[in-house]
Protein backbone atom coordinates (compact mmCIF):
# COMPACT_ATOMS: atom_id res chain seq x y z
CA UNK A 1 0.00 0.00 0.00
CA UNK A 2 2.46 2.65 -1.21
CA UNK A 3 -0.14 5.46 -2.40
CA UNK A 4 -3.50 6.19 -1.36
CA UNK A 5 -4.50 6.09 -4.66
CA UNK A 6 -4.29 2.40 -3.59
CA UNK A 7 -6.71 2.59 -1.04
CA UNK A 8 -10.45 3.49 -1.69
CA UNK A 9 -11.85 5.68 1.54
CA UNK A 10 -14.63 4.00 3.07
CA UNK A 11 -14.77 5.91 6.14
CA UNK A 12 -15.76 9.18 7.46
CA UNK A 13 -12.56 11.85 7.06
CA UNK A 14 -14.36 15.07 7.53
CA UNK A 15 -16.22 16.01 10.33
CA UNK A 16 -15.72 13.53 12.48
CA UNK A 17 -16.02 15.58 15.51
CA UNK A 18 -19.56 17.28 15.87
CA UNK A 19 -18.36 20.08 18.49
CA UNK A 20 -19.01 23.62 16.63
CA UNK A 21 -20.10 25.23 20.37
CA UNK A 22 -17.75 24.08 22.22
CA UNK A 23 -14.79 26.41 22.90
CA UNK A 24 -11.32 25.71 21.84
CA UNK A 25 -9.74 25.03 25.04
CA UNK A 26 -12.62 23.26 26.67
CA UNK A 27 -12.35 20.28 23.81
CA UNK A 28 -8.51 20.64 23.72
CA UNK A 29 -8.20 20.56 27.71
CA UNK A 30 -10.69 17.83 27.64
CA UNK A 31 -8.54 15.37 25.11
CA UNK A 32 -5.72 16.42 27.24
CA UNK A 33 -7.43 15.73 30.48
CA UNK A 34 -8.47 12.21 28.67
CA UNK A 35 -4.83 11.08 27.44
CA UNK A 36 -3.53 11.63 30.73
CA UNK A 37 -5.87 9.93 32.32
CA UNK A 38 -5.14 6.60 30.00
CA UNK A 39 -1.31 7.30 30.34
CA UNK A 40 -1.82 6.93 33.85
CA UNK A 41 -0.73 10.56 34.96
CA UNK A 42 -1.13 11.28 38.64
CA UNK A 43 -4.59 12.88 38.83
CA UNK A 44 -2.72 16.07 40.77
CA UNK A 45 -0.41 16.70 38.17
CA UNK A 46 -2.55 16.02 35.45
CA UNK A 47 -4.58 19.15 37.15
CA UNK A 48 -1.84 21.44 36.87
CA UNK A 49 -0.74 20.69 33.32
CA UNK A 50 -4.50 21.66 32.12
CA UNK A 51 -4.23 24.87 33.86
CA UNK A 52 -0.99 25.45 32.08
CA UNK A 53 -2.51 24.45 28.76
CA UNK A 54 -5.87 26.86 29.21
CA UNK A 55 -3.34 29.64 30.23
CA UNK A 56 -1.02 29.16 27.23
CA UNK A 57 -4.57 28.95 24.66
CA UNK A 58 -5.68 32.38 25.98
CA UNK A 59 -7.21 34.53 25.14
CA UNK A 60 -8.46 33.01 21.70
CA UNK A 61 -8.95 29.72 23.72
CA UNK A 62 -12.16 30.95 24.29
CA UNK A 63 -13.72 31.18 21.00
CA UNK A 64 -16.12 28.76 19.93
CA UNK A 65 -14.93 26.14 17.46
CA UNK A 66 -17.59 26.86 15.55
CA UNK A 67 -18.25 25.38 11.65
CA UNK A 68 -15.07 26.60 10.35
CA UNK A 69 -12.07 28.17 11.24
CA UNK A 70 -11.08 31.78 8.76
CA UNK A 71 -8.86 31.78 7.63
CA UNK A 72 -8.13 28.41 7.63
CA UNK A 73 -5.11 27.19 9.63
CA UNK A 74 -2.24 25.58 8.44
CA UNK A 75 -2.00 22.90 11.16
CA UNK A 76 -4.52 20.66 10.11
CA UNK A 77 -6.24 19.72 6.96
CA UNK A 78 -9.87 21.20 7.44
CA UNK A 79 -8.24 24.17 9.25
CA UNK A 80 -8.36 23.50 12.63
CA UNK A 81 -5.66 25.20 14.77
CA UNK A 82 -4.12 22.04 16.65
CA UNK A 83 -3.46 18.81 16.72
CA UNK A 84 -2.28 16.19 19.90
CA UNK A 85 0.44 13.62 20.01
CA UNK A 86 1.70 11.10 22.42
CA UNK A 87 5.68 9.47 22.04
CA UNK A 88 7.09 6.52 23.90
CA UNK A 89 11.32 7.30 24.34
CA UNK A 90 12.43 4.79 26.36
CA UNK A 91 9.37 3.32 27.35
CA UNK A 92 7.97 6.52 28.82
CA UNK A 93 5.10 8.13 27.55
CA UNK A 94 4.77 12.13 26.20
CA UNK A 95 2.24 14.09 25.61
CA UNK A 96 1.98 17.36 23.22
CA UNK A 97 0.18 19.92 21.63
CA UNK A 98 1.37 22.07 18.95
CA UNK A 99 -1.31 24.81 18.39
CA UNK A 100 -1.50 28.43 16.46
CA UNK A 101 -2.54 30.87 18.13
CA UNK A 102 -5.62 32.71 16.89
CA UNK A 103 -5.62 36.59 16.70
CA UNK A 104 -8.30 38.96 16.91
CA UNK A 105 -8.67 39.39 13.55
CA UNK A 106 -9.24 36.79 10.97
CA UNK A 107 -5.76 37.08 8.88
CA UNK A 108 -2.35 35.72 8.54
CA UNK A 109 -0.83 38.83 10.15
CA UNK A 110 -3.29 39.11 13.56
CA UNK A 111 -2.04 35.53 13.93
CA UNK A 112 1.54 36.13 13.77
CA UNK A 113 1.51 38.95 16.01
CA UNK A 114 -1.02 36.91 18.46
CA UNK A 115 1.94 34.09 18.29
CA UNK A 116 4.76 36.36 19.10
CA UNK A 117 2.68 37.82 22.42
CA UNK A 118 2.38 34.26 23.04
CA UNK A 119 6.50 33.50 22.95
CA UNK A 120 6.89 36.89 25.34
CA UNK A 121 4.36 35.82 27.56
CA UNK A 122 6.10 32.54 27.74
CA UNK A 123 9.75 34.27 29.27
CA UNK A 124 7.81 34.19 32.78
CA UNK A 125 7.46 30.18 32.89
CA UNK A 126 10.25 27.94 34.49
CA UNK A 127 12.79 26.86 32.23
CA UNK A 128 12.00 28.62 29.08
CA UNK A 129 14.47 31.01 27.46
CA UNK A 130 13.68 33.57 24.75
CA UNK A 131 17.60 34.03 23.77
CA UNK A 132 17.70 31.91 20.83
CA UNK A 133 14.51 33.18 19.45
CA UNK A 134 15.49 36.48 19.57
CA UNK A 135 18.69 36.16 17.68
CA UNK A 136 16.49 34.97 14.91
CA UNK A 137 12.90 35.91 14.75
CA UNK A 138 13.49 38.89 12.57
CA UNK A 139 14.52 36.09 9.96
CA UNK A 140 11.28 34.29 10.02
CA UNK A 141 8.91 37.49 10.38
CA UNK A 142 6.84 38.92 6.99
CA UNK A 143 5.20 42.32 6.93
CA UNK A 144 2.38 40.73 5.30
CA UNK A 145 2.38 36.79 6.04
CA UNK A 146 1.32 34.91 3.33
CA UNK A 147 -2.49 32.78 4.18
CA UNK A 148 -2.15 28.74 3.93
CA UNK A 149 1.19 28.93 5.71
CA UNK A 150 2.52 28.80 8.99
CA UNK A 151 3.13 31.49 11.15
CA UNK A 152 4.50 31.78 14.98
CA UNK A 153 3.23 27.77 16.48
CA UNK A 154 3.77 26.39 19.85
CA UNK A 155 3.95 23.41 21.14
CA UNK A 156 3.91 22.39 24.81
CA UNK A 157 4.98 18.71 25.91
CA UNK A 158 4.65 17.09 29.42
CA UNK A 159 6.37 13.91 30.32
CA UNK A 160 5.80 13.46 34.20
CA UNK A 161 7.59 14.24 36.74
CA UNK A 162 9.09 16.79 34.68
CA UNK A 163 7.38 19.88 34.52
CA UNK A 164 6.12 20.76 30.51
CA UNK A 165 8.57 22.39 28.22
CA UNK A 166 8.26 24.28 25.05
CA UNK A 167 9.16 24.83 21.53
CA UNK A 168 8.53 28.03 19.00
CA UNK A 169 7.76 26.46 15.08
CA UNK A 170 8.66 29.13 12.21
CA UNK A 171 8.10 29.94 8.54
CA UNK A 172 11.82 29.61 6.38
CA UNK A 173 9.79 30.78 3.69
CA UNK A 174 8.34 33.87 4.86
CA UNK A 175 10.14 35.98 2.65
CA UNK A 176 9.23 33.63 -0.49
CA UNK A 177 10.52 29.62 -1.08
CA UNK A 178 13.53 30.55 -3.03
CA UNK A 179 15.04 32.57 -0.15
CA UNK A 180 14.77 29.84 2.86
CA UNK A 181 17.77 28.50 2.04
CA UNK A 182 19.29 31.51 2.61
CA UNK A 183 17.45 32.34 5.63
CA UNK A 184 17.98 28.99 7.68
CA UNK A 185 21.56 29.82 6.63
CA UNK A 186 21.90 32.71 8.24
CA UNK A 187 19.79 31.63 10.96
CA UNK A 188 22.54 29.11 11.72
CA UNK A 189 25.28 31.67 11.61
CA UNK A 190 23.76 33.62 14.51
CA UNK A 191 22.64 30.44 16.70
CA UNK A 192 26.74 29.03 16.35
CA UNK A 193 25.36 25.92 14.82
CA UNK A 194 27.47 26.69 11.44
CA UNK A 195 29.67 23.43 11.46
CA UNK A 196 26.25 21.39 12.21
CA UNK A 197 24.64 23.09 9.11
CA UNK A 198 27.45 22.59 6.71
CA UNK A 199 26.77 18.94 5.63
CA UNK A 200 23.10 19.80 4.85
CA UNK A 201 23.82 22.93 3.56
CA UNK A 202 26.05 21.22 0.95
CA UNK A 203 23.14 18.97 -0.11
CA UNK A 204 20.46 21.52 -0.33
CA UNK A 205 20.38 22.14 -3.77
CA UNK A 206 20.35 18.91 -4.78
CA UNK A 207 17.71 17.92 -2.26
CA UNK A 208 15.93 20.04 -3.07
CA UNK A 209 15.85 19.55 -6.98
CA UNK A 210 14.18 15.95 -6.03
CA UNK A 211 11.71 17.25 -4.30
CA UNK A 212 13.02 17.46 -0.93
CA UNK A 213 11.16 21.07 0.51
CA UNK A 214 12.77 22.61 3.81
CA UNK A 215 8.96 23.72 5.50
CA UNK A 216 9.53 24.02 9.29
CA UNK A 217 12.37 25.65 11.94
CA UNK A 218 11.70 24.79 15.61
CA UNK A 219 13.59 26.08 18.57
CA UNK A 220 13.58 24.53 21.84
CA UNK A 221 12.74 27.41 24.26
CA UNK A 222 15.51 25.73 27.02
CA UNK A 223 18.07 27.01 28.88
CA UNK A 224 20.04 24.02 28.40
CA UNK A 225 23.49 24.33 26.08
CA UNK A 226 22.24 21.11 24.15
CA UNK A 227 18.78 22.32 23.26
CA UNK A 228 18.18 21.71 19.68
CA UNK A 229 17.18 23.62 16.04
CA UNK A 230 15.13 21.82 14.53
CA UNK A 231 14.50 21.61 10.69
CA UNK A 232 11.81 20.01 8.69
CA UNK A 233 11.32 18.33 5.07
CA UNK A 234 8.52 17.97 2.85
CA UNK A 235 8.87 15.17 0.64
CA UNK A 236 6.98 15.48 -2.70
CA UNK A 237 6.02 12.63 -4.67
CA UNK A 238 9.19 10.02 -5.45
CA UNK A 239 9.86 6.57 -5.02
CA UNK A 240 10.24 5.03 -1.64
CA UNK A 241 13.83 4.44 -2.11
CA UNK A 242 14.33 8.44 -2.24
CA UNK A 243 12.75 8.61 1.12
CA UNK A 244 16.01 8.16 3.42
CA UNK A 245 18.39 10.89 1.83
CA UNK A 246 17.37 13.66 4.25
CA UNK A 247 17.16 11.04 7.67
CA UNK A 248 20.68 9.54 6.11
CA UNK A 249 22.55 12.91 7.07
CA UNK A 250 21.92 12.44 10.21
CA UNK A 251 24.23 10.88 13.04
CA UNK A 252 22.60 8.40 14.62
CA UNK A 253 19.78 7.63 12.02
CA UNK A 254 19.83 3.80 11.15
CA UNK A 255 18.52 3.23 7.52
CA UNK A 256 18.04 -0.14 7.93
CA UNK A 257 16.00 -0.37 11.14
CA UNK A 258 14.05 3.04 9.89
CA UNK A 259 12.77 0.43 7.31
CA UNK A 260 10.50 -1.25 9.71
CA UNK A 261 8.49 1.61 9.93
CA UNK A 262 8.14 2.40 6.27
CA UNK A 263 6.82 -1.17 5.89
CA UNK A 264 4.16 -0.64 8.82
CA UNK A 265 2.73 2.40 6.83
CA UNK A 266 3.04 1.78 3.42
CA UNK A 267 4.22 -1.80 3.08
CA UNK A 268 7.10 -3.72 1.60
CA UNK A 269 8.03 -4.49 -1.18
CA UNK A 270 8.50 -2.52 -4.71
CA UNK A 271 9.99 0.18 -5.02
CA UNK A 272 6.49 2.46 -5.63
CA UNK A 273 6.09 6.10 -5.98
CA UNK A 274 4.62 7.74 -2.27
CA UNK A 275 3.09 10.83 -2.87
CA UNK A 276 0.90 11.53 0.39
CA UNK A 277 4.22 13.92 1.79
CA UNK A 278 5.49 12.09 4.23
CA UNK A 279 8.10 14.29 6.17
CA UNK A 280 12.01 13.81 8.15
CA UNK A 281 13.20 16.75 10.77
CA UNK A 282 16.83 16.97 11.49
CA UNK A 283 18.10 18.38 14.94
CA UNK A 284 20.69 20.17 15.16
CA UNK A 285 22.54 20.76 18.42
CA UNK A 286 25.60 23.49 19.18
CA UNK A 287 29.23 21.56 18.68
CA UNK A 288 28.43 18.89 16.68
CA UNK A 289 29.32 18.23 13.65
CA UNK A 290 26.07 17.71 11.38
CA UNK A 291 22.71 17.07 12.29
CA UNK A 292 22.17 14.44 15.45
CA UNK A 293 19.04 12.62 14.82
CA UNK A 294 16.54 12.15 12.21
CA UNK A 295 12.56 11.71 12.57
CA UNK A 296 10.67 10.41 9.79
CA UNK A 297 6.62 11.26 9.58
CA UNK A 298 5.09 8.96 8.04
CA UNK A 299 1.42 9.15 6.74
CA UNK A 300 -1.75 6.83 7.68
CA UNK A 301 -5.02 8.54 6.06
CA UNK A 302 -5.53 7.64 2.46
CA UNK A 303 -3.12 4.55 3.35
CA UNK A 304 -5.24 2.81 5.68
CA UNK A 305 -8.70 2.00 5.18
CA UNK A 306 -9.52 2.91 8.79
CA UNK A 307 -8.27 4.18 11.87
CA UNK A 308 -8.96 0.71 13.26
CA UNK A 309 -6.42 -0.34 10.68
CA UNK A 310 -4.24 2.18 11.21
CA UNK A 311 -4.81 1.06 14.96
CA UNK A 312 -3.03 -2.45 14.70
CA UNK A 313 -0.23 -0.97 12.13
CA UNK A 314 0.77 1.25 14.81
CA UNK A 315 0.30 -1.26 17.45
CA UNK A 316 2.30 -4.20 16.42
CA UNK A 317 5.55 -1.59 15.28
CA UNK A 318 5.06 -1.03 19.14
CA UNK A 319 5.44 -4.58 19.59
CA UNK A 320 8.32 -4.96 17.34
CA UNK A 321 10.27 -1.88 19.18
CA UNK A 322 9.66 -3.34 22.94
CA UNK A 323 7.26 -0.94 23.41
CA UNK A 324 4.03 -2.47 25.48
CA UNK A 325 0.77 -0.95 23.04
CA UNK A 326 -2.15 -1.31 25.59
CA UNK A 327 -1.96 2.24 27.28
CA UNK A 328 -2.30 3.82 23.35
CA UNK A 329 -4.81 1.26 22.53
CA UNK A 330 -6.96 2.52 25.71
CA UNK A 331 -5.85 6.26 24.65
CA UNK A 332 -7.06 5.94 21.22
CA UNK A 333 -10.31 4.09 22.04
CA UNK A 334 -11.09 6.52 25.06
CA UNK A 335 -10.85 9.70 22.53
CA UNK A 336 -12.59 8.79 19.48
CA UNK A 337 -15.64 10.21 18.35
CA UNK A 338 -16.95 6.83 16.66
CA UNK A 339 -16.16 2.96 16.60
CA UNK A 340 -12.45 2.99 14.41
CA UNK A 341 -13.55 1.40 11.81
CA UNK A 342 -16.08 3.67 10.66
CA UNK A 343 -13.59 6.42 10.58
CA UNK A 344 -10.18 7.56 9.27
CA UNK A 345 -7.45 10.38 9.69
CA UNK A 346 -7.86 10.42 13.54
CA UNK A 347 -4.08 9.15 13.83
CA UNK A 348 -2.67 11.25 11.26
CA UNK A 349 0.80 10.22 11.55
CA UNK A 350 3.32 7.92 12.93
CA UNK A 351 7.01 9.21 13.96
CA UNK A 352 10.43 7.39 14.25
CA UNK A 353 13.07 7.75 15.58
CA UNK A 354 16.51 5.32 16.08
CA UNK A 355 18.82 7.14 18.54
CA UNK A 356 22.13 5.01 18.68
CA UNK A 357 22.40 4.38 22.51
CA UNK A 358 18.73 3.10 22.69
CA UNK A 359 17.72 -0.48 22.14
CA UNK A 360 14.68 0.39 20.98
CA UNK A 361 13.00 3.69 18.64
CA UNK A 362 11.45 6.35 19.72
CA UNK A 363 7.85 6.15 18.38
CA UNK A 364 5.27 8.92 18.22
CA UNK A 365 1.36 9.32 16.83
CA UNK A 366 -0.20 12.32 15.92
CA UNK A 367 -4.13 13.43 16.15
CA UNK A 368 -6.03 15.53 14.10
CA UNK A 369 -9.59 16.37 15.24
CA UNK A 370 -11.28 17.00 11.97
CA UNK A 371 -13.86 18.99 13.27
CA UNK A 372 -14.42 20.77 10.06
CA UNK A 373 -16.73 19.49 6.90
CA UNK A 374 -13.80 19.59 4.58
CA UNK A 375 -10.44 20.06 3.42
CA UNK A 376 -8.99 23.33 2.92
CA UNK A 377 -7.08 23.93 -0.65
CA UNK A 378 -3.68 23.30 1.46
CA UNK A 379 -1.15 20.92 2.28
CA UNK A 380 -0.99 19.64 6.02
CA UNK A 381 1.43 19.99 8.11
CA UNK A 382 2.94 18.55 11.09
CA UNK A 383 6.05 19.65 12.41
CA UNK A 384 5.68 18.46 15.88
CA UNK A 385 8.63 16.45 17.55
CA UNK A 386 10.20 16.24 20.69
C-alpha cells in the first residue's frame, strides 16, 4: 500500500467531531485531560498541566470552534488550529500539543503577532528562554504573512515528573521559497550551529531539486546548552527508495531499522512512488558536527482503510520496538468520536526515531480532530517532535 490512490476511503474523514459550540480550550483541555488519564498521569499533576494548557490557549482559547475556522489554519487539513500527540522514548510516555494561536482578527498577520505575544508571555514560565529566538525571529517574520502557511506555532509537551517544556515552530519561507535557504543559513550563523549546518547545507540544492522542501524551523525554548534547532522536510512525490536521503545525514539515524516503519505504513516491497508527503526533521545541536538525529513522519489517512487499521499498524511496530501498546490502545479508544472502523485520519501520523544508545526507537502518533466538513485547498502539516 504505497499510495493512497491504492486505497479506496470507506470511512468518514471530515467532520468527524460534531463540536461547533464548544470552545477551543474546553475540547482541547478535555482530550488532554483524557490522554492523561489513560497514560496513567497522577490525577494532581494532570490538574496542573491543564491549567498550564488553558493559560497558554488564551485569550483566543475561548472562541467557539464553531463550523469553520477563517482563515483556515495551516495545522490541520480542514483548518483547525491544533493537533495532539503522544511518544514513547524509552518506554515513557509524552504528551503534546502544537497549536497556532488565533488573533483577533481573521488574517495571517493578527495571527503572527497573536503568536509572538504568546513567545513573550512565555519568558515568565520555568525553564524557558527567549535568547535563541530572539537572535532569529526577525529572519522568520513577513510584513504581510502569506495565508495557507505557517506562522508563529507552539507546542507544549509534558512527560511526568518533569514539569512541561516548550518549543517556537517558524516559517523559512516567509520571505518567499527561493530565499529559505538563505534564511535557515543565516539563521545558523547567529545560533553558532554553522559546522552542524554545513553537511546539509552542501546537499540543499540537490535535495531540493528531487523534491526534498525545507517547511519548518523549531527552537527549543531551554536554557540548556544542548537544546536543539530543529528543521523540517517535505517530501513530494518520489519513489520510496528516495525517502532516506534527508534522515541519512543524520548521526545516529539507522537506515536499515528506519525500514520497519516504512513497511508498517506503506508496506514492503516494490519500489512504488509515495506521494501523500510524508516528512524527516533533522536536529541540530551546538558543537556537533552535522545534524544528530533524524525523525521520519510517516502518513496513515488515504493509506489505511480505517483508523482501526491504522490502529493495529501502529500497534504491532510497538510490539516490534519493545514498546508495550495497551496504554495507546486505551488512549485511542477513550478519545474517538466513533467505533475505528467507521472512521479515518484520527491518527494522522506515525514518527520514528533510532537514537544510537537506545535499544529500541522512539515512536510517536499524531491526532487531528477534523472537526471541520472539509479540506482546505492546502497541504498539512505537522512539524511536531520532541
Amino acid at each position: 500500500m504505497s499510495s493512497h490512490h491504492d486505497v479506496p476511503l470507506v470511512t468518514k474523514r471530515w467532520g468527524i467531531y460534531s463540536v461547533s459550540e464548544l470552545s477551543f480550550a474546553e475540547f482541547l483541555t478535555g482530550h488532554w485531560r483524557e490522554m492523561s488519564h489513560q497514560l496513567g498521569f497522577a490525577s494532581s499533576a494532570v490538574d496542573r498541566s491543564v491549567s498550564e494548557l488553558d493559560a497558554v490557549l488564551s485569550p483566543w482559547g475561548d472562541q467557539p470552534i464553531g463550523s469553520a475556522c477563517a482563515p483556515p489554519s495551516f495545522v490541520s487539513a480542514d483548518g483547525f488550529p491544533a493537533e495532539m500527540s503522544v511518544s514513547w522514548k524509552g518506554g515513557d510516555a509524552e504528551l503534546r500539543v502544537l497549536f497556532e494561536s488565533l488573533g483577533t482578527e481573521p488574517t495571517p498577520r493578527s495571527r503572527q503577532e497573536a503568536g509572538l505575544a504568546l513567545t513573550h508571555r512565555l519568558a515568565e514560565t520555568r525553564g524557558v528562554s527567549l535568547d535563541r529566538f530572539h537572535a532569529v525571529a526577525d529572519l522568520f517574520l513577513a510584513d504581510c504573512p502569506l495565508p495557507n502557511r505557517p506562522t508563529v506555532w507552539h507546542s507544549l509537551a509534558w512527560q511526568p515528573p518533569h514539569p512541561p517544556t516548550y518549543k517556537v515552530y517558524l516559517n523559512p519561507q516567509a520571505h518567499g521559497p527561493d530565499r529559505a535557504i538563505e534564511v535557515v543559513t543565516e539563521a545558523m550563523r547567529r545560533l553558532n550551529m554553522v559546522a552542524a549546518w554545513n553537511p546539509v547545507l552542501q546537499r540543499l540544492p540537490e535535495l531540493s531539486q528531487r523534491g526534498h522542501e525545507m517547511e519548518f524551523v523549531g527552537l527549543d525554548l531551554d536554557e540548556r546548552a544542548r537544546a536543539r534547532v530543529k528543521v523540517y522536510f517535505r517530501h513530494h512525490p518520489m519513489r520510496q527508495s528516495e525517502m532516506d536521503l534527508i534522515a541519512a545525514l543524520a548521526h545516529r539515524h539507522d537506515t536499515e531499522r528506519a525500514k520497519s516503519a516504512w513497511r508498517a505504513i506503506y508496506g514492503g516491497g516494490h519500489d512504488t512512488t509515495i506521494d501523500n508527503e510524508p516528512l524527516t526533521c533533522l536536529a541540530f545541536r551546538s558543537g556537533s558536527s552535522g545534524p544528530e538525529e533524524a525523525n521520519l513522519y510517516l502518513r496513515l489517512p488515504d493509506n489505511a482503510r480505517s483508523d482501526a487499521e491504522a490502529h493495529d499498524r501502529i500497534a504491532a511496530l510497538m510490539r516490534s520496538e519493545g514498546i508495550d501498546p495497551i496504554p495507546y490502545q486505551k488512549l485511542i479508544h477513550s478519545i474517538a468520536p466513533a467505533a475505528l472502523e467507521t472512521v479515518s485520519g484520527l491518527q494522522e501520523l506515525l514518527s520514528y526515531r533510532t537514537i544510537a544508545s537506545h535499544r529500541h526507537a522512539d515512536l510517536g502518533v499524531y491526532l487531528r480532530f477534523s472537526t471541520y466538513q472539509a479540506p482546505t485547498c492546502q497541504t498539512t502539516t505537522d512539524p511536531e517532535d520532541h
